[in-house]
N, C-alpha and C. Protein backbone atom coordinates (compact mmCIF):
# COMPACT_ATOMS: atom_id res chain seq x y z
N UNK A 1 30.25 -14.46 10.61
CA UNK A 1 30.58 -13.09 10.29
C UNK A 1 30.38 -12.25 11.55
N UNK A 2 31.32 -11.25 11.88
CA UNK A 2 31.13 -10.48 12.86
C UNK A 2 30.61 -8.76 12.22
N UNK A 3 30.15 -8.30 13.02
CA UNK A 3 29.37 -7.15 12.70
C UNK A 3 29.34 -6.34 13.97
N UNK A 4 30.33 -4.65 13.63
CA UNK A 4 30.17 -3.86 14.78
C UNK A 4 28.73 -2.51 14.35
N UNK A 5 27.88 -2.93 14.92
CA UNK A 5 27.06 -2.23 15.16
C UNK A 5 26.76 -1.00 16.14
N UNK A 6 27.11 0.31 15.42
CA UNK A 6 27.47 1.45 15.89
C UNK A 6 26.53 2.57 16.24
N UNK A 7 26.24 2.31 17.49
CA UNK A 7 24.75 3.73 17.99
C UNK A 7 25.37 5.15 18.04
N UNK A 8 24.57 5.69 16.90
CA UNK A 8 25.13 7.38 16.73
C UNK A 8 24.24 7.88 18.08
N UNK A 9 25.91 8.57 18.57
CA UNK A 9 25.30 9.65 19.01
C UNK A 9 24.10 10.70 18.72
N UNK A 10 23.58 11.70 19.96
CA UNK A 10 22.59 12.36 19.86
C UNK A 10 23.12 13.56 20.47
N UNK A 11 21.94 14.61 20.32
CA UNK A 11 22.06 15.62 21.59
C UNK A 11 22.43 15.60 22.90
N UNK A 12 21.30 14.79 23.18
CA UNK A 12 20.99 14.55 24.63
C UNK A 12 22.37 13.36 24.93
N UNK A 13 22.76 12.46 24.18
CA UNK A 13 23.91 11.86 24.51
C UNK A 13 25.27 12.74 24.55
N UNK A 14 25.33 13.44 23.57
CA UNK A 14 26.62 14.43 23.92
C UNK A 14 26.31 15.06 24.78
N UNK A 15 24.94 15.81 25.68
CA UNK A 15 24.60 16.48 27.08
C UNK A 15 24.79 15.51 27.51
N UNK A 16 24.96 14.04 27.72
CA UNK A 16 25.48 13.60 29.30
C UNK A 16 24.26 13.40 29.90
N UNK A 17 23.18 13.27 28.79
CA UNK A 17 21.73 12.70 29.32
C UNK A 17 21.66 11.47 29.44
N UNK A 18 21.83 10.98 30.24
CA UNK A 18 21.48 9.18 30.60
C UNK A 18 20.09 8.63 30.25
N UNK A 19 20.00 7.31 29.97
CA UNK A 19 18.98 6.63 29.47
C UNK A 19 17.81 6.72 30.83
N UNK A 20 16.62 6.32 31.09
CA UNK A 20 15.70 6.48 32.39
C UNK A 20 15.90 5.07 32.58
N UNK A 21 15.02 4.86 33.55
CA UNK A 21 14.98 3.24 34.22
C UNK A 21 14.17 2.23 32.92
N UNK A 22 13.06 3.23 32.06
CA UNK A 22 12.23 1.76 31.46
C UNK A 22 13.40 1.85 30.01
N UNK A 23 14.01 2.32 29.77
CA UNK A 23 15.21 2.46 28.47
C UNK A 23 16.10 1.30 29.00
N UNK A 24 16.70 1.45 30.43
CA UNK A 24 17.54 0.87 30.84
C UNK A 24 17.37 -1.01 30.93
N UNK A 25 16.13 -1.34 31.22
CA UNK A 25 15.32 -1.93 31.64
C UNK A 25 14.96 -2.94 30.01
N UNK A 26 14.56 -1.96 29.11
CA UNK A 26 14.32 -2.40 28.06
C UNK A 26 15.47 -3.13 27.11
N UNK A 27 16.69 -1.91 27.15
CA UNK A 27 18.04 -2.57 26.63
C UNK A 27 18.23 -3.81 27.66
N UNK A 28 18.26 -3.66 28.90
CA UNK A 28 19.05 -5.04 29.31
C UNK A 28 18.16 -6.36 28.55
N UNK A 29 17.12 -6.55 28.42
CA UNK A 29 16.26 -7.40 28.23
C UNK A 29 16.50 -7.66 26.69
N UNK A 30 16.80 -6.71 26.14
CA UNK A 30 17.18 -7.39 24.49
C UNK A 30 18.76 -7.52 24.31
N UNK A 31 19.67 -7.15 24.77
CA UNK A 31 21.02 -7.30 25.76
C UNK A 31 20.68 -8.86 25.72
N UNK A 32 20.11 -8.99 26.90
CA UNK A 32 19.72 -10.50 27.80
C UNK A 32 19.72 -11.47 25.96
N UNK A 33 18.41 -11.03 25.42
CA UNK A 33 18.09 -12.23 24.12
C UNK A 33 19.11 -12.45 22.99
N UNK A 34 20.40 -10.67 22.96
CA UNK A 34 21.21 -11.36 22.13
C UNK A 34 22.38 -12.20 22.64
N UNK A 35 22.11 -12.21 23.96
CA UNK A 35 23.54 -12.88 24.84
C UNK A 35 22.65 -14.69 24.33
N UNK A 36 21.76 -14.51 25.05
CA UNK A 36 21.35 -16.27 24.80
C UNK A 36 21.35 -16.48 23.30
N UNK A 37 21.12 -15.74 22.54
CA UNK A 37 21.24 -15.94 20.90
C UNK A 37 22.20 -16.51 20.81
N UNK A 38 23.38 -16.32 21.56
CA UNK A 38 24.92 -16.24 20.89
C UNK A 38 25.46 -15.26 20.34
N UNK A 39 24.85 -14.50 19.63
CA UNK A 39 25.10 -13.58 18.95
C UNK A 39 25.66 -12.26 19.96
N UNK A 40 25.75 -11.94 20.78
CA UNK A 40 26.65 -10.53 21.35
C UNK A 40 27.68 -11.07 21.75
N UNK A 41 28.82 -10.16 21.52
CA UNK A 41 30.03 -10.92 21.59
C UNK A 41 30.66 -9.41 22.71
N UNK A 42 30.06 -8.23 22.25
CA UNK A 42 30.75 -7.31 22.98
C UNK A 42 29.28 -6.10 22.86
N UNK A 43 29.47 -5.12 23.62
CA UNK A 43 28.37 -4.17 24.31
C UNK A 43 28.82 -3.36 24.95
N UNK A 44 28.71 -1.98 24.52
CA UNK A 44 28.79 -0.73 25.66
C UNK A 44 28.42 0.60 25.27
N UNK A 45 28.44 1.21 26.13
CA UNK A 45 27.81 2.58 26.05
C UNK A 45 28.78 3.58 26.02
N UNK A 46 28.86 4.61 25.38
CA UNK A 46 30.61 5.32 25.86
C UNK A 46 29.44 6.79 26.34
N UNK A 47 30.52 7.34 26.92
CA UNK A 47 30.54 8.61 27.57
C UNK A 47 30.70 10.14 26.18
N UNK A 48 30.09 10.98 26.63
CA UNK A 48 30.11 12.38 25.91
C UNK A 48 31.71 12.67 25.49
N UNK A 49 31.32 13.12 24.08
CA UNK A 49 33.12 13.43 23.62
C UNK A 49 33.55 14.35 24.52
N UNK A 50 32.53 14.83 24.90
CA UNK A 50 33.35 15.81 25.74
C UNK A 50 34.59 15.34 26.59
N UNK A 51 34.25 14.22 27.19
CA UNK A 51 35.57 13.35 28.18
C UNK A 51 36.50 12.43 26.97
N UNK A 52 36.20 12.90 25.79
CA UNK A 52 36.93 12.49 24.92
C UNK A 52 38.26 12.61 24.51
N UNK A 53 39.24 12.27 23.54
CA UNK A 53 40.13 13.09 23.01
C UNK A 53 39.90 12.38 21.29
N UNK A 54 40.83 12.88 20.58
CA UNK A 54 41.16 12.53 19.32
C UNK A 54 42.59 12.73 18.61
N UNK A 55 43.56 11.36 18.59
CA UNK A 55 44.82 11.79 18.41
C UNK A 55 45.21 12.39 16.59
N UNK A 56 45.37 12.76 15.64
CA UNK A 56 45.80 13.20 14.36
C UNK A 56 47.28 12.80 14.38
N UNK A 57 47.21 11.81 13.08
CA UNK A 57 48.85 11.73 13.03
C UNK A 57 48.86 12.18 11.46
N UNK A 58 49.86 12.90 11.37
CA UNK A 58 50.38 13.44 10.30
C UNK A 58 51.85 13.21 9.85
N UNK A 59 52.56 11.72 9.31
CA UNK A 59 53.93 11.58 9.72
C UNK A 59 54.09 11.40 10.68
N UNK A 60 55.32 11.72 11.27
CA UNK A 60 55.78 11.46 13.42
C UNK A 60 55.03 12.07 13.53
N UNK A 61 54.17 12.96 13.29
CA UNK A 61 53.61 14.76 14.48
C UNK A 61 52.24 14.00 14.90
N UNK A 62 52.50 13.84 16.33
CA UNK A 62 51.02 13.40 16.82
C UNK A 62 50.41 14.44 17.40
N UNK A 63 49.29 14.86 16.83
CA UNK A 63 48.51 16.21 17.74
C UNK A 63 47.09 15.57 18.49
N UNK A 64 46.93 15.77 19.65
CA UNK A 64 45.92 15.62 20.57
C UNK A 64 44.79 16.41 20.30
N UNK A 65 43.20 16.30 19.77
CA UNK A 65 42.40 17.21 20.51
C UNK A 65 41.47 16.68 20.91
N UNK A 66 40.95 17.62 22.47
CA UNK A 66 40.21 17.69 23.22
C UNK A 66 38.99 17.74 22.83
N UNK A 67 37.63 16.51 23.21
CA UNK A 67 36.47 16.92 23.19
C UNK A 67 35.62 18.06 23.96
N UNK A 68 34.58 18.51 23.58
CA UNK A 68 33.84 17.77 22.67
C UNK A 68 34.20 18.29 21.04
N UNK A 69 33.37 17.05 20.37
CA UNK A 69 34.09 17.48 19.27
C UNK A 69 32.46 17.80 18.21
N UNK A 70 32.32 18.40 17.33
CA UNK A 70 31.02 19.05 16.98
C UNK A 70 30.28 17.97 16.10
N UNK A 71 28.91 18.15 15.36
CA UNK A 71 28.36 17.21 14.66
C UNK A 71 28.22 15.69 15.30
N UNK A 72 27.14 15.89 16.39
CA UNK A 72 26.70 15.03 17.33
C UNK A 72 26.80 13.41 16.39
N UNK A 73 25.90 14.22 15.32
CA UNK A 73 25.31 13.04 14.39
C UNK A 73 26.43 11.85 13.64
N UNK A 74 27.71 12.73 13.78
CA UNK A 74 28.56 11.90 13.08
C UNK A 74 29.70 10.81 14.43
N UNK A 75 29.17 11.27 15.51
CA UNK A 75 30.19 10.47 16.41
C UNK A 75 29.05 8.85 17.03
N UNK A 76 30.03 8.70 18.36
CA UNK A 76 29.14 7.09 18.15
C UNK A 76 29.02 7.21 19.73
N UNK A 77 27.87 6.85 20.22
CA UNK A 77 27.22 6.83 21.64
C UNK A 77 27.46 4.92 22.04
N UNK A 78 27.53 4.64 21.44
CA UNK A 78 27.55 3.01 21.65
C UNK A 78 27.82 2.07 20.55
N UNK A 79 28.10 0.48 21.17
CA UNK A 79 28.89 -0.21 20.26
C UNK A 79 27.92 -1.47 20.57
N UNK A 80 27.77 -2.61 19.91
CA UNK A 80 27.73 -4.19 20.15
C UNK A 80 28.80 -4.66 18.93
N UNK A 81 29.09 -5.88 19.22
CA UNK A 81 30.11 -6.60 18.48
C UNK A 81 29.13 -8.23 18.47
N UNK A 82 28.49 -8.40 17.11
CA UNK A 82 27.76 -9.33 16.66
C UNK A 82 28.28 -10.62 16.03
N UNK A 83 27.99 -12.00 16.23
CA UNK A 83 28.54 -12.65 15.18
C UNK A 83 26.87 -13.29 15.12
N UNK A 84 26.95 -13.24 13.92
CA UNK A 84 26.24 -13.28 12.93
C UNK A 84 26.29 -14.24 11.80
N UNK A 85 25.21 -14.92 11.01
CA UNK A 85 25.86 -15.44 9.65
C UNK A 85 25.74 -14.72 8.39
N UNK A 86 25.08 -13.55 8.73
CA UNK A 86 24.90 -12.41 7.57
C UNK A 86 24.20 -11.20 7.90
N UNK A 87 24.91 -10.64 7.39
CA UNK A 87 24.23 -8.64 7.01
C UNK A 87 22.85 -8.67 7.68
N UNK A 88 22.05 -9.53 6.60
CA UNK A 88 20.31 -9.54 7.01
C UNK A 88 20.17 -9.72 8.10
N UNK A 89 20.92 -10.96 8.37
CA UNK A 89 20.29 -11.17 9.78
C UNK A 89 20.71 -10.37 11.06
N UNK A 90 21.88 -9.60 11.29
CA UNK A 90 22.24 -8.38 11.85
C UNK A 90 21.22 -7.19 11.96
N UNK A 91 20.84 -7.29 10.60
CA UNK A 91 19.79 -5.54 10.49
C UNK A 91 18.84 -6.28 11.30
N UNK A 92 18.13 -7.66 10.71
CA UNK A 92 16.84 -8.40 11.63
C UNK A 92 17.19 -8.26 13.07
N UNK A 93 18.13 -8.90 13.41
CA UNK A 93 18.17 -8.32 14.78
C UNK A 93 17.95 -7.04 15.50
N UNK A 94 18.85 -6.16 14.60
CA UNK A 94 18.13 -4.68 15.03
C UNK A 94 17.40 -4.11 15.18
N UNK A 95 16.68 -4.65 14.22
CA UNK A 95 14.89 -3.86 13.83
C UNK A 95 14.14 -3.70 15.39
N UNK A 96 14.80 -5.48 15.78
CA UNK A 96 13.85 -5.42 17.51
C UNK A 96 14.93 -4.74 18.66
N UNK A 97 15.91 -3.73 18.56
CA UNK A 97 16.40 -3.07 19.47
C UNK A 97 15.11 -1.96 19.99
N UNK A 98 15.51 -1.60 20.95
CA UNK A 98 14.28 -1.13 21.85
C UNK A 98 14.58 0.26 21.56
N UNK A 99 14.59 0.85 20.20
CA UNK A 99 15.20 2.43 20.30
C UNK A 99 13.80 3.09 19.64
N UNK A 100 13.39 4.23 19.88
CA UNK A 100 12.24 4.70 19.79
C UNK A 100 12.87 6.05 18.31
N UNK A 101 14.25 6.63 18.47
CA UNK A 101 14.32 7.29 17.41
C UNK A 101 16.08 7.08 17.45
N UNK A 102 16.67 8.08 16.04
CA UNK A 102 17.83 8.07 15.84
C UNK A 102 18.91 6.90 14.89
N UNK A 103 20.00 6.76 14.59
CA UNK A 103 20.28 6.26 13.98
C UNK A 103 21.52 4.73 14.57
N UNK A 104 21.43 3.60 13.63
CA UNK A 104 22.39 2.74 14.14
C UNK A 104 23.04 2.48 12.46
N UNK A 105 24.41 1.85 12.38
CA UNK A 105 25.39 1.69 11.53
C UNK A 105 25.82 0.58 11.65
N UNK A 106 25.60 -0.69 10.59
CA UNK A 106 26.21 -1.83 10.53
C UNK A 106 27.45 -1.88 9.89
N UNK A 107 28.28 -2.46 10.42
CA UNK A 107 29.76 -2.59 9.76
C UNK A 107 30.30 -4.10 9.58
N UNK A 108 30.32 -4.85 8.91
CA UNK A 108 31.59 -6.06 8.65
C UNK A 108 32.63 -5.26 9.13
N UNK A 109 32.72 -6.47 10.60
CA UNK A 109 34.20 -6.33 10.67
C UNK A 109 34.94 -7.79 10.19
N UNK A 110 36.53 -7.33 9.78
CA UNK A 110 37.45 -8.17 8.64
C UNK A 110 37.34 -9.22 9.30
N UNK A 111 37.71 -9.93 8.64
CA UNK A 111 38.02 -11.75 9.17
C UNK A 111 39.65 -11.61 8.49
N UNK A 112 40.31 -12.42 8.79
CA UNK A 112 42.10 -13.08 8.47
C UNK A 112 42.15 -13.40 7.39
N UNK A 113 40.70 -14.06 7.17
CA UNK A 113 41.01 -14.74 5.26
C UNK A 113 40.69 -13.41 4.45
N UNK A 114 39.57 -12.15 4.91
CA UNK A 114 39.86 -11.00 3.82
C UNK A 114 40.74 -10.52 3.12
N UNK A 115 42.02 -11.16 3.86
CA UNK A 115 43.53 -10.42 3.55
C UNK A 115 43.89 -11.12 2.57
N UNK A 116 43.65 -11.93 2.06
CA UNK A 116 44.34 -13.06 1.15
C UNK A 116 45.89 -13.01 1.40
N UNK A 117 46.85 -13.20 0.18
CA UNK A 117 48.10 -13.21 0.37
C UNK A 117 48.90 -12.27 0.88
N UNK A 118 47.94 -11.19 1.31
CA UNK A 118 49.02 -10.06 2.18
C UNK A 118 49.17 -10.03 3.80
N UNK A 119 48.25 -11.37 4.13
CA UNK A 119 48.52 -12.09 5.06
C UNK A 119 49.50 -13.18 5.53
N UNK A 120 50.07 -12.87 6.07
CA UNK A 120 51.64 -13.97 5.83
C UNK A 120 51.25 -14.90 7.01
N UNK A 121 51.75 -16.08 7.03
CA UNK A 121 51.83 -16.91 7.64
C UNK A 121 52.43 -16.37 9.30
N UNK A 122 53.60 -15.39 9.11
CA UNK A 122 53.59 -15.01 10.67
C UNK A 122 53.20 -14.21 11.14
N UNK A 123 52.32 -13.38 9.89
CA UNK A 123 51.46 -12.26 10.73
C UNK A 123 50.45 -13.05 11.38
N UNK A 124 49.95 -14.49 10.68
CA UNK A 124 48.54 -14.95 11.04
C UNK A 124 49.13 -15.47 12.65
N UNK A 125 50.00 -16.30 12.85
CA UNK A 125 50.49 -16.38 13.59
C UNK A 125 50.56 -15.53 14.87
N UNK A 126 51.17 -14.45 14.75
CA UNK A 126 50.83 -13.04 15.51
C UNK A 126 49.39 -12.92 16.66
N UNK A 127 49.11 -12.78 15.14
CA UNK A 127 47.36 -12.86 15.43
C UNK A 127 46.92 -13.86 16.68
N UNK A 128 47.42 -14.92 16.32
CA UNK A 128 46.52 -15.80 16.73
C UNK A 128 47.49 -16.08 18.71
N UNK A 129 48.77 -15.45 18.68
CA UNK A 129 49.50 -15.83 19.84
C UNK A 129 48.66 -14.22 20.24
N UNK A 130 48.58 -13.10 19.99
CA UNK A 130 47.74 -12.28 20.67
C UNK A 130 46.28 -12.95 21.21
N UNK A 131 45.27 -13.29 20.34
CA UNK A 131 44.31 -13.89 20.73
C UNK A 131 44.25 -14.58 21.62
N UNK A 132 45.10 -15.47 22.31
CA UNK A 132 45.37 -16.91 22.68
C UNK A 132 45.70 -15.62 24.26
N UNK A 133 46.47 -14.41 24.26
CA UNK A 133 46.57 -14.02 25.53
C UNK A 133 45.39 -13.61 25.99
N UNK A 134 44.59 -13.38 25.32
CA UNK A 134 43.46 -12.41 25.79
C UNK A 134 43.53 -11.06 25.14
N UNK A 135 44.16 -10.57 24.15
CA UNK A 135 44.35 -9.36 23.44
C UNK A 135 43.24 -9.38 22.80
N UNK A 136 42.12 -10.20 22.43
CA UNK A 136 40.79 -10.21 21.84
C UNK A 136 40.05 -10.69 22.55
N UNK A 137 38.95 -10.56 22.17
CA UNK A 137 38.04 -11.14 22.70
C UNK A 137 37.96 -12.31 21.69
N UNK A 138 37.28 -13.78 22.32
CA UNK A 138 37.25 -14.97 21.93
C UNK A 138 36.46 -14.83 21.16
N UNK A 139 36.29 -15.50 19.86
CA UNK A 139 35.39 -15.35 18.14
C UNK A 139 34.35 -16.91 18.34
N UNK A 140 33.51 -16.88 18.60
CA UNK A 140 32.68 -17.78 18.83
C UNK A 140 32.39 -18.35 17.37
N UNK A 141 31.62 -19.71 17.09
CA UNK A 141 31.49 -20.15 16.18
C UNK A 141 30.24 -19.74 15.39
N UNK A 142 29.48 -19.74 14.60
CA UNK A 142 28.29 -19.06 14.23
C UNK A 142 27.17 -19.72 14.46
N UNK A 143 26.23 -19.55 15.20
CA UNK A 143 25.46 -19.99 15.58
C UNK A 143 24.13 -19.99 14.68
N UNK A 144 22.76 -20.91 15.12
CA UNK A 144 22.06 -21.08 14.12
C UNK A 144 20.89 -19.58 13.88
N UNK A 145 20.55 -19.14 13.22
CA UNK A 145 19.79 -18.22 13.10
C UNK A 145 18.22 -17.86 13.61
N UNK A 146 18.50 -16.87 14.48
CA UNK A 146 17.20 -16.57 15.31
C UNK A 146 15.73 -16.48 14.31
């Protein structure tokens, strides 16, 4: 199972406050234990909405807006992309992220078989000739539990 695990933004992250050296220091090192886990598949930090945008489609009418955009609490300061063999063991992993306050958001992301029959044989197909270029990142097998 894969799992995008979503670091809400803050204040100080929408100010464009950067982490210090022992934050920095601390993430790489549990970074470091979920890479040897197996388990991180993807990782990053994004930048203040402010350097943001947000497209709205309504029908054809695509409207652009410009960050920042308000309600710190509801946007996302960072990402990992987990595989996992379950929920629990995702949150378990988290518990030992090195964050002292604020909030994180576990998500299932879909797998191909969620779709059942509204998955067609050449969409899967699709899928899988994107994958095969590099349009994904590679889905590792599930590894045994930390």
């Amino acid at each position: 199972m894969r799992f995008m695990v979503i670091v809400k933004a803050n204040k100080d992250s929408e100010a464009g406050v950067l982490p210090d050296e022992k934050m920095l220091t601390e993430m790489g090192k549990y970074n470091e234990e979920l890479a040897k886990a197996g388990i991180m598949l993807a990782g990053e930090g994004l930048q203040a909405s402010s350097k943001g945008a947000r497209v709205r489609f309504d029908g054809k009418k695509r409207t652009v807006i410009d960050g920042p955009f308000a309600e710190s609490k509801e946007l996302v300061a960072g990402f990992w992309l987990w595989q996992v063999k379950s929920k629990e063991e995702a949150i378990e992993w988290l518990k030992r992220a090195p964050f002292q306050e604020g909030e994180v958001e576990i998500r299932q992301v879909f797998e191909n078989e969620d779709f059942g029959e509204a998955l067609t044989p050449e969409v899967a197909a699709l899928e899988e000739r994107i994958r095969k270029q590099g349009g994904y990142a590679e889905r590792q097998e599930p590894r045994a539990s930390a």
